[in-house]
C-alpha atoms as a PDB file:
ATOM      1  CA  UNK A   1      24.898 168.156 -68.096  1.00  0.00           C
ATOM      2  CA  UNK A   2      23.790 165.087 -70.006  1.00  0.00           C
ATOM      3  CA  UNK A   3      20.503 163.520 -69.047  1.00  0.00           C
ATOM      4  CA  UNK A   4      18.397 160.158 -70.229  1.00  0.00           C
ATOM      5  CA  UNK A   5      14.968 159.574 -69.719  1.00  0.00           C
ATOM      6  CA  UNK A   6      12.286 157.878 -71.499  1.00  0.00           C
ATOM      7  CA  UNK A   7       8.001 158.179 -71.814  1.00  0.00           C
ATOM      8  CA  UNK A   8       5.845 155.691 -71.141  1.00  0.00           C
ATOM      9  CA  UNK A   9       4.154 152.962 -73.706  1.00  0.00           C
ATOM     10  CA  UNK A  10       0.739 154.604 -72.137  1.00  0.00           C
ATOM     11  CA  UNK A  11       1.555 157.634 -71.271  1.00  0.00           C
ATOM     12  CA  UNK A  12       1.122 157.474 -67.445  1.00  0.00           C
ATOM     13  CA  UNK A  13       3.296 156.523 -64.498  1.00  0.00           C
ATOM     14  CA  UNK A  14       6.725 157.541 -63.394  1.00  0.00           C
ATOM     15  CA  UNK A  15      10.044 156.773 -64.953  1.00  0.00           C
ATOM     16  CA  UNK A  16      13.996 157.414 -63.530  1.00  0.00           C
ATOM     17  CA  UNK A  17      15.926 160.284 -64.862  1.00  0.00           C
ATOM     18  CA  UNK A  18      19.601 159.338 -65.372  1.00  0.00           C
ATOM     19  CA  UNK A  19      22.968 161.010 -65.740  1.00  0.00           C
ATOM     20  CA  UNK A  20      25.832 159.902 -67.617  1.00  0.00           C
ATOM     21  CA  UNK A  21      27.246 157.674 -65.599  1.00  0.00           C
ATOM     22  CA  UNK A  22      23.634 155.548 -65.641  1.00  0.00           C
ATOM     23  CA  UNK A  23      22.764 157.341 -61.907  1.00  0.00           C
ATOM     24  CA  UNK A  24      19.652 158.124 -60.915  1.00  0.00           C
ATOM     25  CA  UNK A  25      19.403 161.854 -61.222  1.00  0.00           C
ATOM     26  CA  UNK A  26      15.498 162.210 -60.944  1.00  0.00           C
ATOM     27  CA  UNK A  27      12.027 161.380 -62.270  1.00  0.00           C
ATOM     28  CA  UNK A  28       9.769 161.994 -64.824  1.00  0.00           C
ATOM     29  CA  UNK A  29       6.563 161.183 -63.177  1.00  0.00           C
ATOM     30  CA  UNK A  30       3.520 161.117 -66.382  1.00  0.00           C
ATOM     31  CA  UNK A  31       0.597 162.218 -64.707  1.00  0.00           C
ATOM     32  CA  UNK A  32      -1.838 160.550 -66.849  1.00  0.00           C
ATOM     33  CA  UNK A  33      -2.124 158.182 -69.722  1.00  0.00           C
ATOM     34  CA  UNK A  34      -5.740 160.713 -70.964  1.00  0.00           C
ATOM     35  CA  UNK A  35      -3.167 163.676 -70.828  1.00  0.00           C
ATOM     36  CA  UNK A  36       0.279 165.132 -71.471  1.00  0.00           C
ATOM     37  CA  UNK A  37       0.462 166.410 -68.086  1.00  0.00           C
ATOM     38  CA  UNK A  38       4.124 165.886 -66.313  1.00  0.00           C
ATOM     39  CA  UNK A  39       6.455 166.771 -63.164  1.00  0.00           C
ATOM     40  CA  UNK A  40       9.765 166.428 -63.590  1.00  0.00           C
ATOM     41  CA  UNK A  41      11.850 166.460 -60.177  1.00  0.00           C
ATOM     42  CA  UNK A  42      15.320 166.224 -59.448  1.00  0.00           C
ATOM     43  CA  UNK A  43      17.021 164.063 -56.520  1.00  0.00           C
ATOM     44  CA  UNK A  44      15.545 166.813 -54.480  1.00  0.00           C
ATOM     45  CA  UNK A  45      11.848 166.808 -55.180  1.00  0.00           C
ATOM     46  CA  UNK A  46       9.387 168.526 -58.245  1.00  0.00           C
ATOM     47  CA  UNK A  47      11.805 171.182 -60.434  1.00  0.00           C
ATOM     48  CA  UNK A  48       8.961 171.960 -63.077  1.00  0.00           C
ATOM     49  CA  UNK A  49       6.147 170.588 -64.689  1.00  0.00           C
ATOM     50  CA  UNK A  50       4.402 170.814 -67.873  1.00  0.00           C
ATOM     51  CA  UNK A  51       1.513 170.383 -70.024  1.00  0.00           C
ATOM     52  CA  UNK A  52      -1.033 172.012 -72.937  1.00  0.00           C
ATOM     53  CA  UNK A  53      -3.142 174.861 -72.462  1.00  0.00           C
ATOM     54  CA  UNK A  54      -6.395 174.363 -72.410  1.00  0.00           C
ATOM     55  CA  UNK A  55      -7.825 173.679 -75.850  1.00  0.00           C
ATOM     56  CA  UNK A  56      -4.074 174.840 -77.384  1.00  0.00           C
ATOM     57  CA  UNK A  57      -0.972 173.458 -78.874  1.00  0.00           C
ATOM     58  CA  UNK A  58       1.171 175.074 -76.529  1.00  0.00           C
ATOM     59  CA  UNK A  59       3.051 173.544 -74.007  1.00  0.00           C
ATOM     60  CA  UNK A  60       3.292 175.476 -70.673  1.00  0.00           C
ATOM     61  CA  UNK A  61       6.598 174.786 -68.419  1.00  0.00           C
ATOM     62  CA  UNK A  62       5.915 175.682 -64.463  1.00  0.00           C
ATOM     63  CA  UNK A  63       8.355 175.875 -61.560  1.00  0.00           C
ATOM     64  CA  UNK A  64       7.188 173.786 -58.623  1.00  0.00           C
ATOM     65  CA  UNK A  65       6.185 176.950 -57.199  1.00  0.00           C
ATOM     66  CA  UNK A  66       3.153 177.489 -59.654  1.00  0.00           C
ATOM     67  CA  UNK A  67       5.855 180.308 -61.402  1.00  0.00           C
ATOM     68  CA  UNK A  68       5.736 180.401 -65.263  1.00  0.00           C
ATOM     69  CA  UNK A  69       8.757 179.388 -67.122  1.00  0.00           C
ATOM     70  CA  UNK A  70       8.365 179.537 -70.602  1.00  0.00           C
ATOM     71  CA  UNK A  71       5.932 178.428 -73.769  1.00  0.00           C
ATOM     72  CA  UNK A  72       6.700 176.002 -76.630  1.00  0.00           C
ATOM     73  CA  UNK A  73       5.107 176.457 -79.514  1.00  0.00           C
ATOM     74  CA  UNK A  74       5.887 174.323 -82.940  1.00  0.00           C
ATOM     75  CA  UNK A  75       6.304 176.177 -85.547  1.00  0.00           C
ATOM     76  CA  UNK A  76       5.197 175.460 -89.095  1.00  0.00           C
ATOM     77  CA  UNK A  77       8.023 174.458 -91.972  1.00  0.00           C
ATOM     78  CA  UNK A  78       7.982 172.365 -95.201  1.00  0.00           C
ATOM     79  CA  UNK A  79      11.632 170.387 -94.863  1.00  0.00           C
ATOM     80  CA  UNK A  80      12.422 170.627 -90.872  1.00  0.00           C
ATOM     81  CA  UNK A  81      10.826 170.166 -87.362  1.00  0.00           C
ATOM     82  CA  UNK A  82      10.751 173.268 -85.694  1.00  0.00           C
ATOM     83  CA  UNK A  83       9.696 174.404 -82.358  1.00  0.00           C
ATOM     84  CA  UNK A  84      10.098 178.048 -80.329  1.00  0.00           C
ATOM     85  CA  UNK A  85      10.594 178.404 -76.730  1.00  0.00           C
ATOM     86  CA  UNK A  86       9.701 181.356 -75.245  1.00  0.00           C
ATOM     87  CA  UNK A  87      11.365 181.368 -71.645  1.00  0.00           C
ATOM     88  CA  UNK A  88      10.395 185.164 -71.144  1.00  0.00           C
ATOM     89  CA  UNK A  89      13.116 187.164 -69.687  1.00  0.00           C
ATOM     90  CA  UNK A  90      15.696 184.773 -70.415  1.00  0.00           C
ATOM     91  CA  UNK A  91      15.375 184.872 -74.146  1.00  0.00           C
ATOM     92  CA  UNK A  92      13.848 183.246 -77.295  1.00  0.00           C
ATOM     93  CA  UNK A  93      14.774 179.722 -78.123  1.00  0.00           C
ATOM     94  CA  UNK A  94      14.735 177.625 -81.547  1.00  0.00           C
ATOM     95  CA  UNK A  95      13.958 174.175 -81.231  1.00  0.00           C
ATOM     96  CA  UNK A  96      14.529 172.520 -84.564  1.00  0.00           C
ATOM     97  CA  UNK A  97      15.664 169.282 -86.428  1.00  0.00           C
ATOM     98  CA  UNK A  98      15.631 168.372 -89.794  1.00  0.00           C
ATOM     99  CA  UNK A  99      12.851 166.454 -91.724  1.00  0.00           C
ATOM    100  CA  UNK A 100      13.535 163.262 -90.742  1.00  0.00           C
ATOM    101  CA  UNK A 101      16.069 163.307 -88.336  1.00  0.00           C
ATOM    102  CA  UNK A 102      15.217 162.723 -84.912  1.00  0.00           C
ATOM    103  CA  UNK A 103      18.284 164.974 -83.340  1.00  0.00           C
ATOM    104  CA  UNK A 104      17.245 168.504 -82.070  1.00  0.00           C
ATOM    105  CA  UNK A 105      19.152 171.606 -81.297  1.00  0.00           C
ATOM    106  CA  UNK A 106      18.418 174.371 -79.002  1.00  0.00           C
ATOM    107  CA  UNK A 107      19.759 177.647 -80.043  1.00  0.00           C
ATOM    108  CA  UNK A 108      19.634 180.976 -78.387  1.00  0.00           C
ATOM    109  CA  UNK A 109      18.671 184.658 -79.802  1.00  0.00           C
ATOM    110  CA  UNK A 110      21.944 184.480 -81.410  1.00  0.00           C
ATOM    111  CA  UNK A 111      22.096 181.708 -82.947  1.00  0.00           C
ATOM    112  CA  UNK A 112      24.505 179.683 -80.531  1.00  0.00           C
ATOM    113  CA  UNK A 113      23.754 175.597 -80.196  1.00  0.00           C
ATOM    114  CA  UNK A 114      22.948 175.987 -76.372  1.00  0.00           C
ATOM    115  CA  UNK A 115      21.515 172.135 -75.688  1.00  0.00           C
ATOM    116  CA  UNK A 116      20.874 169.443 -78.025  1.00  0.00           C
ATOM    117  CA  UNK A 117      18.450 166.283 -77.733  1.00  0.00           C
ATOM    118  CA  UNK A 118      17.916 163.222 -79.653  1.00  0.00           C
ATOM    119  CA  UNK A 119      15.485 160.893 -79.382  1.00  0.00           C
ATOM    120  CA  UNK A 120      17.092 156.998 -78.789  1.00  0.00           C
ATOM    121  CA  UNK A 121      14.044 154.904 -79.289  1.00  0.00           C
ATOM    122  CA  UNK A 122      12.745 152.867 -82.542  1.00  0.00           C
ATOM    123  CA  UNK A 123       9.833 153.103 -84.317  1.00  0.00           C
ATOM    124  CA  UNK A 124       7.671 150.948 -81.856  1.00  0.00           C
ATOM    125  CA  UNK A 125       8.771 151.829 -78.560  1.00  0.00           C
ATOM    126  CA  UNK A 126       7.790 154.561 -76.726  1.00  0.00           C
ATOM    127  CA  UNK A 127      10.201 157.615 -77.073  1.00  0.00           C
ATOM    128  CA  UNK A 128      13.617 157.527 -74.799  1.00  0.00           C
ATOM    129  CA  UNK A 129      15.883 160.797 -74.941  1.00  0.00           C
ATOM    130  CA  UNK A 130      18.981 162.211 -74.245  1.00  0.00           C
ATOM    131  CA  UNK A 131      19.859 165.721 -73.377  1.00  0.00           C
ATOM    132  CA  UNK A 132      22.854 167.619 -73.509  1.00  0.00           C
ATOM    133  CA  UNK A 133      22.340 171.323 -72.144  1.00  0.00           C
ATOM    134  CA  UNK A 134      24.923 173.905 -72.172  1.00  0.00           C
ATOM    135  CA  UNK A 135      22.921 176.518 -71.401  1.00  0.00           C
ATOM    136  CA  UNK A 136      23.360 179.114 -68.731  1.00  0.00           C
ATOM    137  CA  UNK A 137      19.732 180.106 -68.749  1.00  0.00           C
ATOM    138  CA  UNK A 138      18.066 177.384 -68.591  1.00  0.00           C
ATOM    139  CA  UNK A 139      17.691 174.825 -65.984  1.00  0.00           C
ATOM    140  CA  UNK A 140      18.672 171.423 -67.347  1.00  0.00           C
ATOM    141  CA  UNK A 141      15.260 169.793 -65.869  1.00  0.00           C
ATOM    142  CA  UNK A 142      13.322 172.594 -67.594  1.00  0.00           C
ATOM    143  CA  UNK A 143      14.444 171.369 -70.671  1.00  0.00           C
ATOM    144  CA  UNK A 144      12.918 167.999 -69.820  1.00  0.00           C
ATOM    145  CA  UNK A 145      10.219 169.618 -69.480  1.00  0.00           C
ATOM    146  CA  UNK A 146      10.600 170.986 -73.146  1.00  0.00           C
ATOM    147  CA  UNK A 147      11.963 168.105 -74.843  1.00  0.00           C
ATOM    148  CA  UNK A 148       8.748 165.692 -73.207  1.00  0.00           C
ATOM    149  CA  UNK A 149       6.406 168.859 -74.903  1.00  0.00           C
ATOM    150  CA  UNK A 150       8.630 168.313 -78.031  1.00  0.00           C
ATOM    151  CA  UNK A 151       7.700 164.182 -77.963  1.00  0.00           C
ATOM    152  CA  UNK A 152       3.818 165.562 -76.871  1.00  0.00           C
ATOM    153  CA  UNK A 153       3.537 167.861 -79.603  1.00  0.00           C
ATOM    154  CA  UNK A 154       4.926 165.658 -82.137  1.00  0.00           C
ATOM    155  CA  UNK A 155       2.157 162.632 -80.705  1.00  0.00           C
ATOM    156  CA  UNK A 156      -0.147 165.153 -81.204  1.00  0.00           C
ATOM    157  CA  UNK A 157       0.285 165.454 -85.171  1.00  0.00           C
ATOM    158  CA  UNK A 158       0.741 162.442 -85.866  1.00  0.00           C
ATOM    159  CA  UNK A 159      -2.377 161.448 -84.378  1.00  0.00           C
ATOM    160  CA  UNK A 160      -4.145 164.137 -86.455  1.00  0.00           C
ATOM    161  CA  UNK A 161      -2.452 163.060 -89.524  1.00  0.00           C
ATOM    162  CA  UNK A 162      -2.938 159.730 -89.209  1.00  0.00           C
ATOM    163  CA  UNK A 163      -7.031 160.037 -88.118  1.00  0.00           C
ATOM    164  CA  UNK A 164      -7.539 162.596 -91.468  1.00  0.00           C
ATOM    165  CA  UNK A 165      -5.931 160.165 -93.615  1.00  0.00           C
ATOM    166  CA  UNK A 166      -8.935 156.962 -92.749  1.00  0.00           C
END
């Protein structure tokens, strides 16, 4: 299933999730523009949610039920981005992109491309995505989830870098 969706300039209030064929297919509701917090539902109502642990860079993913999904974690490398989900149970994911590339794969424990993301957004704009997942495992609005703690994550460090360089 292919997905688009998009943050927002500030970081709070709720966006559309489309499909394919430019149809609504849920929201991505940004909980706060002080946060990362999120809830991403389907046409149905909340799937998941996620956000950081306290005083962490991890990024927890929650059903709507309060039950724990998975963990992403980035992962440190010299010449790619690269990111591991941890969806318990259902297995260990890479999340990872060259240096400067700004299109992500999601492979499984053996090495199989299971979903893919790229980010469709310049420089200046806030970040818009597309998802292709292909997994079996994993529930297409969980990867939201994981691709918007991808975008967080990546805020995150650049921040950092950027107040350590002044």
């Amino acid at each position: 299933m292919q997905l688009y969706f998009r943050d927002n300039f500030f970081n709070a209030g709720s966006t559309e999730i489309m499909n394919a064929n430019q149809e609504r297919a849920g929201f991505l509701d940004l909980k706060s523009m002080f946060g990362s917090s999120l809830e991403v539902s389907d046409e149905y109502g909340l799937v998941c949610s996620g956000k950081f642990r306290m005083l962490t860079s991890r990024w927890d993913v929650t059903a709507a039920d309060g039950t724990h999904l998975g963990v992403l974690r980035g992962r440190f490398s010299f010449f790619s981005k690269k990111y591991e989900y941890d969806a318990g149970s259902r297995g260990l994911y890479d999340v990872s992109a060259p240096a400067f590339s700004q299109e992500y794969d999601v492979t499984d424990g053996a090495g199989r491309i299971v979903a893919s993301f790229r980010r469709t957004s310049g420089w200046f704009s806030s970040g818009a995505f597309v998802l292709d997942n292909q997994s079996e495992y994993l529930n297409t609005y969980e990867l939201v989830a994981v691709v918007m703690g991808v975008h967080a994550i990546n805020k995150r460090r650049n921040a950092a870098n950027s107040s350590s360089a002044t």
